[in-house]
N, C-alpha and C. Protein backbone atom coordinates (compact mmCIF):
# COMPACT_ATOMS: atom_id res chain seq x y z
N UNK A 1 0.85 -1.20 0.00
CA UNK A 1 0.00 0.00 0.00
C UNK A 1 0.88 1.24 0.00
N UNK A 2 0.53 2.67 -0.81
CA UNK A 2 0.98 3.45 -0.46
C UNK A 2 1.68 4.22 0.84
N UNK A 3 2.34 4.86 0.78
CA UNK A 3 2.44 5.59 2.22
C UNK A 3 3.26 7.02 1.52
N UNK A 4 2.89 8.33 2.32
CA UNK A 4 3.51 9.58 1.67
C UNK A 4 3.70 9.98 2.98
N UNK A 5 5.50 10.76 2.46
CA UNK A 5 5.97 11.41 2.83
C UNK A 5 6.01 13.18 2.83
N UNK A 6 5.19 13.45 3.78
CA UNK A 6 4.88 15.10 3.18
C UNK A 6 5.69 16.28 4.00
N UNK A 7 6.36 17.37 3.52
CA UNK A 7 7.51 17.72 4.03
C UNK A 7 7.06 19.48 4.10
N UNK A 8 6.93 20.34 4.91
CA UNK A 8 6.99 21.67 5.04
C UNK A 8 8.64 21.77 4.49
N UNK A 9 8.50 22.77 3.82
CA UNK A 9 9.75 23.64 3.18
C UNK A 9 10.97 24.49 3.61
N UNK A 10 10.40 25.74 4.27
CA UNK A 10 10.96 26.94 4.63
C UNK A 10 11.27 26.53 6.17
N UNK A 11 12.30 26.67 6.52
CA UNK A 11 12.95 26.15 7.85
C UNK A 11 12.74 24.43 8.04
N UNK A 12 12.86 24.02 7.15
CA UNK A 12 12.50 22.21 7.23
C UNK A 12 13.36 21.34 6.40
N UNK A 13 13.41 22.44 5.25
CA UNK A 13 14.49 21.32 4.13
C UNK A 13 15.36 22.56 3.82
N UNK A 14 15.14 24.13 3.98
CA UNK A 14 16.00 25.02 3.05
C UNK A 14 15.80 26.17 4.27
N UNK A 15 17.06 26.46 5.21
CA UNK A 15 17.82 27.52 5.83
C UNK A 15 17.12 28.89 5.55
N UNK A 16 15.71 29.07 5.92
CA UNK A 16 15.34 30.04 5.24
C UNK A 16 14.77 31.34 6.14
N UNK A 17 14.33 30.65 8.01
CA UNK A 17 13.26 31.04 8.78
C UNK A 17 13.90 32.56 9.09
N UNK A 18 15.15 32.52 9.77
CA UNK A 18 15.70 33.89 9.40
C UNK A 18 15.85 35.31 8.47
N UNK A 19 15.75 34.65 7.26
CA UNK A 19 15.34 35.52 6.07
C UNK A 19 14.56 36.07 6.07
N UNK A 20 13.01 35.32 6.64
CA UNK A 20 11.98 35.74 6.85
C UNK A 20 11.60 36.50 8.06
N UNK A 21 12.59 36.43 9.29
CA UNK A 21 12.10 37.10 10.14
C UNK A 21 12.52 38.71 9.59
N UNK A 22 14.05 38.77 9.34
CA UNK A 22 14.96 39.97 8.99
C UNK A 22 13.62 40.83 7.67
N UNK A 23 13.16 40.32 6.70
CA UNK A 23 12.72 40.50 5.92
C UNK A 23 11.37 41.58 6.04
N UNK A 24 10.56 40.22 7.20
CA UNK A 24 9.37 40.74 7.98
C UNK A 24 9.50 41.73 8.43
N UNK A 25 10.57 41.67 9.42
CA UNK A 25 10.76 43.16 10.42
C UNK A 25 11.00 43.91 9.79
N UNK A 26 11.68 44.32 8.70
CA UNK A 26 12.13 45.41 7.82
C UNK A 26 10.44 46.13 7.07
N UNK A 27 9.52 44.96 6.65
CA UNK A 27 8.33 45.25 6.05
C UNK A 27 7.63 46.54 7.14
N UNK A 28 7.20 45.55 8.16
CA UNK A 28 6.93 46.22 9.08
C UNK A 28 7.65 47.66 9.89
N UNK A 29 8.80 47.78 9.81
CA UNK A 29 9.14 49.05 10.32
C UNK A 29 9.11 50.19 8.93
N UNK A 30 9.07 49.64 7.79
CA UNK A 30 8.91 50.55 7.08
C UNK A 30 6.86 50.99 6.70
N UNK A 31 6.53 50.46 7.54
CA UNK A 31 5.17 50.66 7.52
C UNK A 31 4.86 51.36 9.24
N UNK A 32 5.69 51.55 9.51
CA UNK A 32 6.04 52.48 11.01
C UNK A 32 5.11 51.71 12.12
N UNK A 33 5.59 49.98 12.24
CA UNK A 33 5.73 49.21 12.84
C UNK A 33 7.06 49.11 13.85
N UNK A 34 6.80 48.95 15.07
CA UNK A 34 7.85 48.06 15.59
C UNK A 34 7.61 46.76 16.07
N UNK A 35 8.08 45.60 15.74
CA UNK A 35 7.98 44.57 16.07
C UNK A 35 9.29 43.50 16.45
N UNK A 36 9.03 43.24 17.47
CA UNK A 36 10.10 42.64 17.88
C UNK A 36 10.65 41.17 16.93
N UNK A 37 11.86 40.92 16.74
CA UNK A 37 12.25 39.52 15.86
C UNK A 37 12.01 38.89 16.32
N UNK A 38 11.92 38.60 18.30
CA UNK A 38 11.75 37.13 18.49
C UNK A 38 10.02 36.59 18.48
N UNK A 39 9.04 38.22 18.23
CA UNK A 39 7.77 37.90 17.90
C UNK A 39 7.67 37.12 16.57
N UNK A 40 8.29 37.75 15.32
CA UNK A 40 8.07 37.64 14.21
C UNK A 40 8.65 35.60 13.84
N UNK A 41 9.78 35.51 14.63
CA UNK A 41 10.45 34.13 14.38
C UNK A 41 9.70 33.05 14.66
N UNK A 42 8.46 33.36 16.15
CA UNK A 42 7.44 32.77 16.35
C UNK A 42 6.55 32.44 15.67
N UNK A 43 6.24 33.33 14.50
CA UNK A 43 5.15 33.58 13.94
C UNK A 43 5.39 33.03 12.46
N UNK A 44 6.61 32.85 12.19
CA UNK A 44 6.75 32.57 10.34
C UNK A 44 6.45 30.59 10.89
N UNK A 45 6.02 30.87 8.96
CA UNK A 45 5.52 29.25 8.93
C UNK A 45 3.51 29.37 8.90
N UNK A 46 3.09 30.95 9.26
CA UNK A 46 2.07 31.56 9.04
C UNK A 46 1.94 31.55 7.81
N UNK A 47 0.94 31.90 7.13
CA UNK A 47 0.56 32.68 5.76
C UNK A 47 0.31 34.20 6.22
N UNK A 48 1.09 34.66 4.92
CA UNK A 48 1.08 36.45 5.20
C UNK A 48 0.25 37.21 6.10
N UNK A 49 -0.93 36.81 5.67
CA UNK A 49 -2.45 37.36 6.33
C UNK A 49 -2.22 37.15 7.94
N UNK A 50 -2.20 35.82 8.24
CA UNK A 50 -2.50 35.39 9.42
C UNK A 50 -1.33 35.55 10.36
N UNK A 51 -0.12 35.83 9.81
CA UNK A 51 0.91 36.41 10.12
C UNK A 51 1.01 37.73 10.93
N UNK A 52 0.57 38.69 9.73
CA UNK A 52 0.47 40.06 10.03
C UNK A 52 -1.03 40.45 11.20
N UNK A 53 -1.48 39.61 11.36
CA UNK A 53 -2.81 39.19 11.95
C UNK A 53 -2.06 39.40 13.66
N UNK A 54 -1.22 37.82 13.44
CA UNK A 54 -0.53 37.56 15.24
C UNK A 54 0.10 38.59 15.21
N UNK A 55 0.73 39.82 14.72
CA UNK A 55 1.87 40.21 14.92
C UNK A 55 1.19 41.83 15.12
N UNK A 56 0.36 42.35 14.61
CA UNK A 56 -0.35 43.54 14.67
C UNK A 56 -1.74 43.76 15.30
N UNK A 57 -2.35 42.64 15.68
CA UNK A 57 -3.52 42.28 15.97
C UNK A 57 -5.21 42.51 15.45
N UNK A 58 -5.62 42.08 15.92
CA UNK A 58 -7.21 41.90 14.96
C UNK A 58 -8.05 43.38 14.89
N UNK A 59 -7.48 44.70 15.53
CA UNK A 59 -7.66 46.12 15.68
C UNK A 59 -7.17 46.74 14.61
N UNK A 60 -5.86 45.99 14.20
CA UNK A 60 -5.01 47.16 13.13
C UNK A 60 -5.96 47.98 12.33
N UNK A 61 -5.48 48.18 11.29
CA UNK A 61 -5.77 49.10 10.23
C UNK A 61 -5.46 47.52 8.87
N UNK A 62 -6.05 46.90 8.69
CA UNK A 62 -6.23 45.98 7.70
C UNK A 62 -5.89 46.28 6.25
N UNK A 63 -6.26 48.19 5.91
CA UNK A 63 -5.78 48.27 4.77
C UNK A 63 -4.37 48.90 4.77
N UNK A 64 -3.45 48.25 5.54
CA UNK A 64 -1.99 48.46 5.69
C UNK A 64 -1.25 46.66 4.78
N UNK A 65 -2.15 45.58 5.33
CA UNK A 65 -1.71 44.44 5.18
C UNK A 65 -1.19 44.05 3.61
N UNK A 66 -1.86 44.31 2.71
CA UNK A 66 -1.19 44.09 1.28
C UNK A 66 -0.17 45.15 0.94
N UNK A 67 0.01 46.06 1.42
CA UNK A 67 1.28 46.98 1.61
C UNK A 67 2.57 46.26 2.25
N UNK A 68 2.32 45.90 3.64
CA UNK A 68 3.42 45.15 4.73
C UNK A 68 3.78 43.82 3.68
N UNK A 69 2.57 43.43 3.05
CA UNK A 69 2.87 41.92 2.80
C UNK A 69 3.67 41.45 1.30
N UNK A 70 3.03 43.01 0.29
CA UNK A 70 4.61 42.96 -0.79
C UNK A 70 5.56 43.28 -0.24
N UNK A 71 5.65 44.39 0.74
CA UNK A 71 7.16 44.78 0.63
C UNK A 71 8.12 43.46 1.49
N UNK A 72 7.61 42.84 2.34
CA UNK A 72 8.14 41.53 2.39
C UNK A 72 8.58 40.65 1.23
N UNK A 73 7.72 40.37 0.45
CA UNK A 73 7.99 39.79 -0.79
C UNK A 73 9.30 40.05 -1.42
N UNK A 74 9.02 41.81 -1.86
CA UNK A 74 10.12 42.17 -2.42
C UNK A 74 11.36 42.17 -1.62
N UNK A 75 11.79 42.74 -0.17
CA UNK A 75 12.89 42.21 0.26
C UNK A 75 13.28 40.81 0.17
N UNK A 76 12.40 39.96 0.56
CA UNK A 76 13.08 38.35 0.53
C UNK A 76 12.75 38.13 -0.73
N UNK A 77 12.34 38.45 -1.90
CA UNK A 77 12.97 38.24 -3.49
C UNK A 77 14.71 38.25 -3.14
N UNK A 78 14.94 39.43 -2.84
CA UNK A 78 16.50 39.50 -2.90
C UNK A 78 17.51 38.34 -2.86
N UNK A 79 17.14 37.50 -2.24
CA UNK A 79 17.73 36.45 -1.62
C UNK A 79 17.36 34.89 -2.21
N UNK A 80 16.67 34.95 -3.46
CA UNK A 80 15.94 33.95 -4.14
C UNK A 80 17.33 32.81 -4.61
N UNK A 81 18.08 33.54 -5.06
CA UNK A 81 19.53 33.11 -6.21
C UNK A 81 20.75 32.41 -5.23
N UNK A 82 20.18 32.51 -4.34
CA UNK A 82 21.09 31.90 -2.98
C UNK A 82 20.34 31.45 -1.75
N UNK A 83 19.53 31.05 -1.70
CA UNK A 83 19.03 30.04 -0.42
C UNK A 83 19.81 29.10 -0.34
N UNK A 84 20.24 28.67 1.05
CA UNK A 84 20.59 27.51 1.20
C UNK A 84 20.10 26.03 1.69
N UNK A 85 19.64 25.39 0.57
CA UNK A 85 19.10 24.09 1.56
C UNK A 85 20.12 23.55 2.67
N UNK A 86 19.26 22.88 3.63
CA UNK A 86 19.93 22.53 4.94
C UNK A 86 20.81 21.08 4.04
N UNK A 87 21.90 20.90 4.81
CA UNK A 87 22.67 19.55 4.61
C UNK A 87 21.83 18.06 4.91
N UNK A 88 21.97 17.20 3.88
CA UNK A 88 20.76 16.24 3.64
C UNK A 88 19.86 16.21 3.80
N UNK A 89 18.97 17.69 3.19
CA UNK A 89 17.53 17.36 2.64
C UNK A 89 17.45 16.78 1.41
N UNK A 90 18.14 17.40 0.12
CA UNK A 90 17.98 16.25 -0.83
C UNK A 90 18.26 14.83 -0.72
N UNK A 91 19.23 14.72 -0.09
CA UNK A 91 19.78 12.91 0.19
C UNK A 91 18.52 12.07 0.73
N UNK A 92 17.51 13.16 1.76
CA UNK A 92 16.48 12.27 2.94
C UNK A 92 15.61 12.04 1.17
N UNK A 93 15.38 13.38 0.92
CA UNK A 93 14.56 12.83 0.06
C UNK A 93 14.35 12.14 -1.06
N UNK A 94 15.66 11.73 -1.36
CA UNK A 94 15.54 10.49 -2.20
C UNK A 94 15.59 9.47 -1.76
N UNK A 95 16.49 9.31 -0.35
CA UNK A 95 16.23 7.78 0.15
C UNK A 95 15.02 7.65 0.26
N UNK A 96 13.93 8.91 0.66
CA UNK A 96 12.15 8.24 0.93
C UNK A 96 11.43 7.79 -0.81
N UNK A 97 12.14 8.53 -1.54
CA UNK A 97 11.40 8.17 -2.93
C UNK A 97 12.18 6.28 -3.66
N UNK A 98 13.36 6.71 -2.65
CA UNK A 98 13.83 5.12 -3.40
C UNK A 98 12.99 3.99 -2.66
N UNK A 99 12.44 4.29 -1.46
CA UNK A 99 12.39 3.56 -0.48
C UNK A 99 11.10 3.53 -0.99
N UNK A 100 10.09 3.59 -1.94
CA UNK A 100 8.61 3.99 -2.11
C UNK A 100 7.79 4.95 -1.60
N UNK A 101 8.07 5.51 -0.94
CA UNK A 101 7.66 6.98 -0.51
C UNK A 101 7.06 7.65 -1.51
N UNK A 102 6.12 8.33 -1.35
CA UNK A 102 5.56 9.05 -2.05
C UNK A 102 5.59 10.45 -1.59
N UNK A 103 6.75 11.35 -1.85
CA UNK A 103 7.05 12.72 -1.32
C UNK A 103 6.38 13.76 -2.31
N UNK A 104 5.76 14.23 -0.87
CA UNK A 104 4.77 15.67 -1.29
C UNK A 104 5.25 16.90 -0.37
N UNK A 105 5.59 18.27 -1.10
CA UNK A 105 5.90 19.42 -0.93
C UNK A 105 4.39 19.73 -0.26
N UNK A 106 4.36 20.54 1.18
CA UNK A 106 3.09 21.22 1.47
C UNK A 106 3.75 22.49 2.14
N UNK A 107 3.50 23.69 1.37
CA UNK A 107 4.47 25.09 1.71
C UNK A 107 3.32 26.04 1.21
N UNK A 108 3.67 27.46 2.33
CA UNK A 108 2.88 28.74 2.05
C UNK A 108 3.79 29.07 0.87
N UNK A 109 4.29 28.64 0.75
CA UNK A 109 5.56 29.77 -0.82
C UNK A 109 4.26 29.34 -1.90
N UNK A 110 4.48 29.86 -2.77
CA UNK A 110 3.87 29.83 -4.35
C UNK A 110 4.91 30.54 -5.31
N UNK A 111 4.54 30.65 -6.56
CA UNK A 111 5.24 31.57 -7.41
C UNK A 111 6.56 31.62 -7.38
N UNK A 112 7.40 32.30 -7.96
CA UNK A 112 8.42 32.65 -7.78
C UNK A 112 9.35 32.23 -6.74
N UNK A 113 8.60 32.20 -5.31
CA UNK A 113 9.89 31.75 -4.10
C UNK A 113 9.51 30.33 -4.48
N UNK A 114 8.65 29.68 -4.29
CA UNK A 114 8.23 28.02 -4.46
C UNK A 114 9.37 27.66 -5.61
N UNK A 115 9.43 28.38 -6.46
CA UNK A 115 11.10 28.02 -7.71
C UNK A 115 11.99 27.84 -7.03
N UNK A 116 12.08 29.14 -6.57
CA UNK A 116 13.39 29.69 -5.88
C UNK A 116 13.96 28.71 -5.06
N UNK A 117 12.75 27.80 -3.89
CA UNK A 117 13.06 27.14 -2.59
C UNK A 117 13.26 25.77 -3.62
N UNK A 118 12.32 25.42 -4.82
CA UNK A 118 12.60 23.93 -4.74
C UNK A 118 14.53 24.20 -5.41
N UNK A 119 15.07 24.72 -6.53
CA UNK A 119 16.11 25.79 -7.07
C UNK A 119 17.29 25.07 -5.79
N UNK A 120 16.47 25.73 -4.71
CA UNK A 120 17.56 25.37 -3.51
C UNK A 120 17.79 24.18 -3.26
N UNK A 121 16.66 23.06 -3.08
CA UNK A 121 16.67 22.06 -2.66
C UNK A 121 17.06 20.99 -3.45
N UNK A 122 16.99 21.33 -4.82
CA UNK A 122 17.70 20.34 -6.04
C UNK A 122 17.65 19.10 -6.06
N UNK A 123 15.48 18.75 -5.89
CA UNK A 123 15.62 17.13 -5.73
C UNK A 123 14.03 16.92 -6.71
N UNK A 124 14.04 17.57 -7.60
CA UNK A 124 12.79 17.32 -7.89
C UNK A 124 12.27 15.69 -8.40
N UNK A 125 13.63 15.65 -9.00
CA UNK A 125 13.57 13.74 -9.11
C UNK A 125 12.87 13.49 -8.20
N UNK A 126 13.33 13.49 -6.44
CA UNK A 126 12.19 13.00 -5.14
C UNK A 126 11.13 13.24 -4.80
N UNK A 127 10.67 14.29 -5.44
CA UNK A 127 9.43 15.36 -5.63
C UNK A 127 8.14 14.64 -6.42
N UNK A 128 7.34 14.09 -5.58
CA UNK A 128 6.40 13.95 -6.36
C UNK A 128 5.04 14.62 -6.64
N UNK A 129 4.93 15.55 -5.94
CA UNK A 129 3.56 16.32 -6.12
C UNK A 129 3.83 17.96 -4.57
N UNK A 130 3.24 18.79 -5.09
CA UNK A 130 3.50 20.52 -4.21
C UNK A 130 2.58 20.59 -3.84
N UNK A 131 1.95 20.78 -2.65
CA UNK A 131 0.83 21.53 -2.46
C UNK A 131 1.37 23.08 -2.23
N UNK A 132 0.89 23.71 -2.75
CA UNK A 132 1.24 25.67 -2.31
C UNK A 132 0.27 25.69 -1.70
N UNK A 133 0.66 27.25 -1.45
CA UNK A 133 -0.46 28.35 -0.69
C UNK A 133 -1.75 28.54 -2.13
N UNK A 134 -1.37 28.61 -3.12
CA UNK A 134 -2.37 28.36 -4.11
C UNK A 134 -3.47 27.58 -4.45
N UNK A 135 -3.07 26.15 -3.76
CA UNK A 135 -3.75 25.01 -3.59
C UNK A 135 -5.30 24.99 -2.56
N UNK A 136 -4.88 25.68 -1.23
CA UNK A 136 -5.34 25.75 -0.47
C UNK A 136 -6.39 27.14 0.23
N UNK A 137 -7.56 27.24 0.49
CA UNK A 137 -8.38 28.40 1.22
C UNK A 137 -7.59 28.92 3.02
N UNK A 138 -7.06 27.67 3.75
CA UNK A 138 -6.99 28.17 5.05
C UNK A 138 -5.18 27.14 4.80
N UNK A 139 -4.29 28.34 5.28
CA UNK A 139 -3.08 27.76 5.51
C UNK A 139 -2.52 27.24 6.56
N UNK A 140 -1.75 26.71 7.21
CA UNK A 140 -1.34 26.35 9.16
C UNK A 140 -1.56 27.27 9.94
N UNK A 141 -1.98 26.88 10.72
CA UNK A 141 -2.04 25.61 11.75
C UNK A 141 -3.40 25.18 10.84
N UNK A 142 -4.23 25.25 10.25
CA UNK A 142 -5.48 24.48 9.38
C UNK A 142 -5.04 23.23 8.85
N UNK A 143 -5.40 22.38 9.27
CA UNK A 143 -4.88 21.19 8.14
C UNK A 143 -4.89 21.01 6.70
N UNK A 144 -5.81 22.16 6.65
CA UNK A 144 -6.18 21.75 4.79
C UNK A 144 -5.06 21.63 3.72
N UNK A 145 -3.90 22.52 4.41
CA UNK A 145 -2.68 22.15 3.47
C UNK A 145 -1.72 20.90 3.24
N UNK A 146 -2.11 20.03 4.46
CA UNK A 146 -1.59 18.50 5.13
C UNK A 146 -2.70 17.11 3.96
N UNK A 147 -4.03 17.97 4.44
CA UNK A 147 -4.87 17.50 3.61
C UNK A 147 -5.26 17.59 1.97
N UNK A 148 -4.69 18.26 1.43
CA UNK A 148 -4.21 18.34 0.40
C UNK A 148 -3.03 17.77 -0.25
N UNK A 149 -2.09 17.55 0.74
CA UNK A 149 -0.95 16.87 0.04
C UNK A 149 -1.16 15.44 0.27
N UNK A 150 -1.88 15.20 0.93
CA UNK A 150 -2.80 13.64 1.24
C UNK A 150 -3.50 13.63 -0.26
N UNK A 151 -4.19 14.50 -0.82
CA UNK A 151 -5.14 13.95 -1.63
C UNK A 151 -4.09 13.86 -2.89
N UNK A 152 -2.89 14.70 -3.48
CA UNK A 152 -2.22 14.34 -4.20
C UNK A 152 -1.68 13.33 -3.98
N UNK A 153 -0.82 12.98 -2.97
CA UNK A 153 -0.41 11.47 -2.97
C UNK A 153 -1.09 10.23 -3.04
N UNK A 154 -2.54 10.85 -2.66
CA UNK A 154 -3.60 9.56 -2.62
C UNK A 154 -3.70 8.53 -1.39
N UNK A 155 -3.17 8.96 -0.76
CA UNK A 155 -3.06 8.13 0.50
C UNK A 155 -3.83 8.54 1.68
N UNK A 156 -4.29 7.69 2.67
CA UNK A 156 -5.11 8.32 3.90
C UNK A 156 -4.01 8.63 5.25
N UNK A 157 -4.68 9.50 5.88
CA UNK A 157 -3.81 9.97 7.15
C UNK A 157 -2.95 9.02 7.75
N UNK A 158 -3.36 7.92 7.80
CA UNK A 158 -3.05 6.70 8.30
C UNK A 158 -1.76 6.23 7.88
N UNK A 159 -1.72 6.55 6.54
CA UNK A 159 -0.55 5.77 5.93
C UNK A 159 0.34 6.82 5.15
N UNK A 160 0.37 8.10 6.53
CA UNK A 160 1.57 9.55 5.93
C UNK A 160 2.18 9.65 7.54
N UNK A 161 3.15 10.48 7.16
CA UNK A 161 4.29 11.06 8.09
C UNK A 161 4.16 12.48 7.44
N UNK A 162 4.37 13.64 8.59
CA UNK A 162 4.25 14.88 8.18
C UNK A 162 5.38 15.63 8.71
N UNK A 163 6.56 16.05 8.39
CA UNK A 163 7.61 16.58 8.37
C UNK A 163 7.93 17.85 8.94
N UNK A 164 7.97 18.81 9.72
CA UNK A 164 8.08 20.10 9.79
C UNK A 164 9.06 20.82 10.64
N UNK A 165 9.18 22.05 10.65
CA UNK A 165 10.22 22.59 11.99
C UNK A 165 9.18 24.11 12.89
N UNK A 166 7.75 23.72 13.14
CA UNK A 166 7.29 25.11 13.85
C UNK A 166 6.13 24.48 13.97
N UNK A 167 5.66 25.21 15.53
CA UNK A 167 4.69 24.53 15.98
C UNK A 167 3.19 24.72 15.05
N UNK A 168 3.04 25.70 14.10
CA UNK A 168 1.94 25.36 13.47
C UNK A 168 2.09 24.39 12.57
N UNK A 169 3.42 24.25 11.63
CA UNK A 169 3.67 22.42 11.24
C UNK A 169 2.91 21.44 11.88
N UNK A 170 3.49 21.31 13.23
CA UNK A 170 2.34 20.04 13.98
C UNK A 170 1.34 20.67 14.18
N UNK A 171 0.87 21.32 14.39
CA UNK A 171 -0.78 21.51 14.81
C UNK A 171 -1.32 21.16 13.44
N UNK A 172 -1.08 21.72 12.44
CA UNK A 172 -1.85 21.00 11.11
C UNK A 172 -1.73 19.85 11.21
N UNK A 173 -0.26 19.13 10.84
CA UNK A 173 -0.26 17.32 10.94
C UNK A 173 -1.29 17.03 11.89
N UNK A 174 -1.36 17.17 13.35
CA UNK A 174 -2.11 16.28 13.91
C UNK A 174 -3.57 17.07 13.92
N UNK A 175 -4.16 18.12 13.49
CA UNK A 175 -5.47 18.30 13.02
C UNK A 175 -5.77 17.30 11.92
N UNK A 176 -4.62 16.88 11.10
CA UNK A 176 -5.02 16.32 9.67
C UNK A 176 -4.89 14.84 10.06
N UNK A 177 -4.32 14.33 11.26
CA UNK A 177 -4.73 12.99 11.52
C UNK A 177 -3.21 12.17 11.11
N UNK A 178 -2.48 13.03 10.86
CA UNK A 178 -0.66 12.48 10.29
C UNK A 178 -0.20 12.58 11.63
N UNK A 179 1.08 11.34 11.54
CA UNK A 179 1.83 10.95 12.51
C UNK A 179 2.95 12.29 11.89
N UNK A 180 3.21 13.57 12.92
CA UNK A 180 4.17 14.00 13.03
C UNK A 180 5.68 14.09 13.57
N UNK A 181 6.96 14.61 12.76
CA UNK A 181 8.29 14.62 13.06
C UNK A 181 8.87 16.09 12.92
N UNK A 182 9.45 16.66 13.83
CA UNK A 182 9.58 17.96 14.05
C UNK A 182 11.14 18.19 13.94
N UNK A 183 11.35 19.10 13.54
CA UNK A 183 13.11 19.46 12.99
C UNK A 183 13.61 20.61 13.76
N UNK A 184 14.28 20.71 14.39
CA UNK A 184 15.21 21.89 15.13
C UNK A 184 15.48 22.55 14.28
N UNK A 185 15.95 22.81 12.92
CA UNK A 185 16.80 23.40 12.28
C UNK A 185 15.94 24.67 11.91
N UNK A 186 14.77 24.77 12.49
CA UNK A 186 14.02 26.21 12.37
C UNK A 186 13.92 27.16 13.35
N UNK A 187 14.29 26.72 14.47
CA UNK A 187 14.56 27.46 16.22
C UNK A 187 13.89 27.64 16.70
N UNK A 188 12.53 26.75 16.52
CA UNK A 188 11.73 26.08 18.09
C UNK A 188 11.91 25.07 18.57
N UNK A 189 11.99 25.39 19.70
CA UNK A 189 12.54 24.19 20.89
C UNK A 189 11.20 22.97 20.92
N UNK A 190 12.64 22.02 21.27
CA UNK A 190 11.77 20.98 21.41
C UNK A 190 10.60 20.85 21.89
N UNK A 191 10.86 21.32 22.95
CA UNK A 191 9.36 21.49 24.22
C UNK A 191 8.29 21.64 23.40
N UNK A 192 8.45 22.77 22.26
CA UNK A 192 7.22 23.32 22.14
C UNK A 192 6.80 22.23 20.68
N UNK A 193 7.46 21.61 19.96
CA UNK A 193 7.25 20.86 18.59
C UNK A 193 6.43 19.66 19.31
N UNK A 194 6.74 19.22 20.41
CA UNK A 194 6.52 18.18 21.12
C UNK A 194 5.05 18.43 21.70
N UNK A 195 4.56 19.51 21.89
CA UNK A 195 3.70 20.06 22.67
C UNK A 195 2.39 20.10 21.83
N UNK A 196 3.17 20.61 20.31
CA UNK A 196 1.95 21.02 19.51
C UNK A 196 1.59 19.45 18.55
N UNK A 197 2.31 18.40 18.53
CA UNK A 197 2.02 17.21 17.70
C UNK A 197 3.04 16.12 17.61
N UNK A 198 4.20 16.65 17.73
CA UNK A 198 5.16 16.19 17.21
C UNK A 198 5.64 14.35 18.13
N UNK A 199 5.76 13.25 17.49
CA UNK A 199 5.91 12.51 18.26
C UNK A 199 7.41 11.84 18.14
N UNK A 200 8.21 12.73 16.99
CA UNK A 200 9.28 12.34 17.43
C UNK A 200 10.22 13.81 16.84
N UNK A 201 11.29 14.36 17.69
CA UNK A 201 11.92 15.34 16.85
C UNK A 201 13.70 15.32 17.08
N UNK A 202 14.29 15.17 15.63
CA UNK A 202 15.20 15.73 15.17
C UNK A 202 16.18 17.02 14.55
N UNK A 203 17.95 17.09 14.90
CA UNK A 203 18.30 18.14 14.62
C UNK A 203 18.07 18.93 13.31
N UNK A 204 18.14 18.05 12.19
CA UNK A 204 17.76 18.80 11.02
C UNK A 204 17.67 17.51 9.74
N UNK A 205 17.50 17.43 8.73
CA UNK A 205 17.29 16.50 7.73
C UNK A 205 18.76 15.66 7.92
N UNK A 206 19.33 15.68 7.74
CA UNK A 206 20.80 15.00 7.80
C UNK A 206 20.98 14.11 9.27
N UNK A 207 20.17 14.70 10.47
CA UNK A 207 20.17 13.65 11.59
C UNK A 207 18.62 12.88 11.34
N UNK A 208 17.69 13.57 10.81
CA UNK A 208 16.64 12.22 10.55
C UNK A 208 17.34 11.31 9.70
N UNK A 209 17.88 11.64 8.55
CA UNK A 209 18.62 10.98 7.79
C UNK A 209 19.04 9.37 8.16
N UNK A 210 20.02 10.25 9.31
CA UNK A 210 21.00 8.98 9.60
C UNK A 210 20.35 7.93 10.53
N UNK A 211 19.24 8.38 11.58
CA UNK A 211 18.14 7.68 12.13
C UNK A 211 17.02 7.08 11.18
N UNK A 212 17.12 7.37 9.59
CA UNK A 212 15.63 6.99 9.61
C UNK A 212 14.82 5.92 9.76
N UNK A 213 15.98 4.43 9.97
CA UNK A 213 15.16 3.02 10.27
C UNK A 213 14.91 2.89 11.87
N UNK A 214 15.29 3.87 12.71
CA UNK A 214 14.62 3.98 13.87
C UNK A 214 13.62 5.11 13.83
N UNK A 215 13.21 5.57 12.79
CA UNK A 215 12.11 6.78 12.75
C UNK A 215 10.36 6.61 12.16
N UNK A 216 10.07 7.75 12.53
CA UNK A 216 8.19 7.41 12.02
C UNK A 216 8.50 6.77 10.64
N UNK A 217 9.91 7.49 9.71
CA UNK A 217 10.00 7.15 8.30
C UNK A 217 10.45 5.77 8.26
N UNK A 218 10.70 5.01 8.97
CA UNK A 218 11.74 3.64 8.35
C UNK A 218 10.46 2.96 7.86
């Protein structure tokens, strides 16, 4: 029987969560915001909206948000031509596609960064199906984006593993009924990956890697 491997992107397979905080905060202070980084570092792994939502609150001024939310864009464009994927994310993900795995991309990126990040990650061979932010009406913590990369792979909750490094990662997986695995390499602590779903967590793709026949993946 099938089984899929479904993987969050940005701080999970490709060195990115920083970019996004530096990026964010810059959006926001040029919209005569102050917001603190270690708010914003909390908060990525959001979709834009729901982002600028936790971070300004449900009072703001709403018609500020597609303002804050290109000029983000356009700063972290800058940085498209050089992302760095983390050390053995492509390797994990071909051992899961050699291994029968059925690997599915589920990421807020679309467009242009979604290039940019897979560009980084240089495994599309292992790649078998994306869910974007395009795909989907409600992004994480919502499952619908977990549940979506379920319906491309074709497989039921039952028979996926859901990959991530931030606690709305697991809160989707285990809304969506996936056995979750949580990654350090995005800079939430264990405590909290553990807290929100996660039933087993590693330093970054290269230590699931080397564990994976003792892991949810073997």
């Amino acid at each position: 029987m099938d089984r899929a491997a479904v993987f969050d992107v940005d701080g999970t397979l490709v060195d990115t969560n920083h970019l996004h905080v530096v990026t964010w905060w810059e959006a926001f202070r040029q919209a005569g915001h102050r917001v603190p980084m270690h708010a914003i570092h909390r908060a990525v792994g959001l979709g834009s909206a729901d982002l600028i939502a936790r971070l300004l609150g449900e009072d703001r001024d709403t018609g500020e948000d597609a303002r804050i939310g290109a000029a983000h864009t356009t700063l972290y464009a800058q940085y498209f031509d050089r992302l760095p994927a983390f050390a053995g994310a492509g390797r994990l993900l071909r051992r899961l596609h050699q291994e029968g795995w059925t690997v599915v991309l589920a990421t807020s990126a679309s467009g242009p960064e979604l290039r940019a990040l897979r560009r980084a990650l240089d495994a599309d061979d292992a790649v078998d199906a994306t869910a974007s932010s395009d795909d989907v009406r409600q992004g994480k913590p919502a499952p619908e984006p977990v549940e979506r990369a379920l319906e491309l792979a074709g497989v039921p909750a039952a028979r996926a593993v859901f990959v991530g490094d931030t606690v709305w990662d697991m809160r989707a997986g285990a809304a969506a009924g996936v056995r979750c695995v949580g990654l350090l390499c995005g800079g939430i602590p264990r405590a909290d990956l553990t807290a929100a779903g996660a039933e087993e967590v590693y330093d970054d793709p290269a230590h699931l890697l080397a564990e994976l026949a003792d892991s949810a993946l073997a």
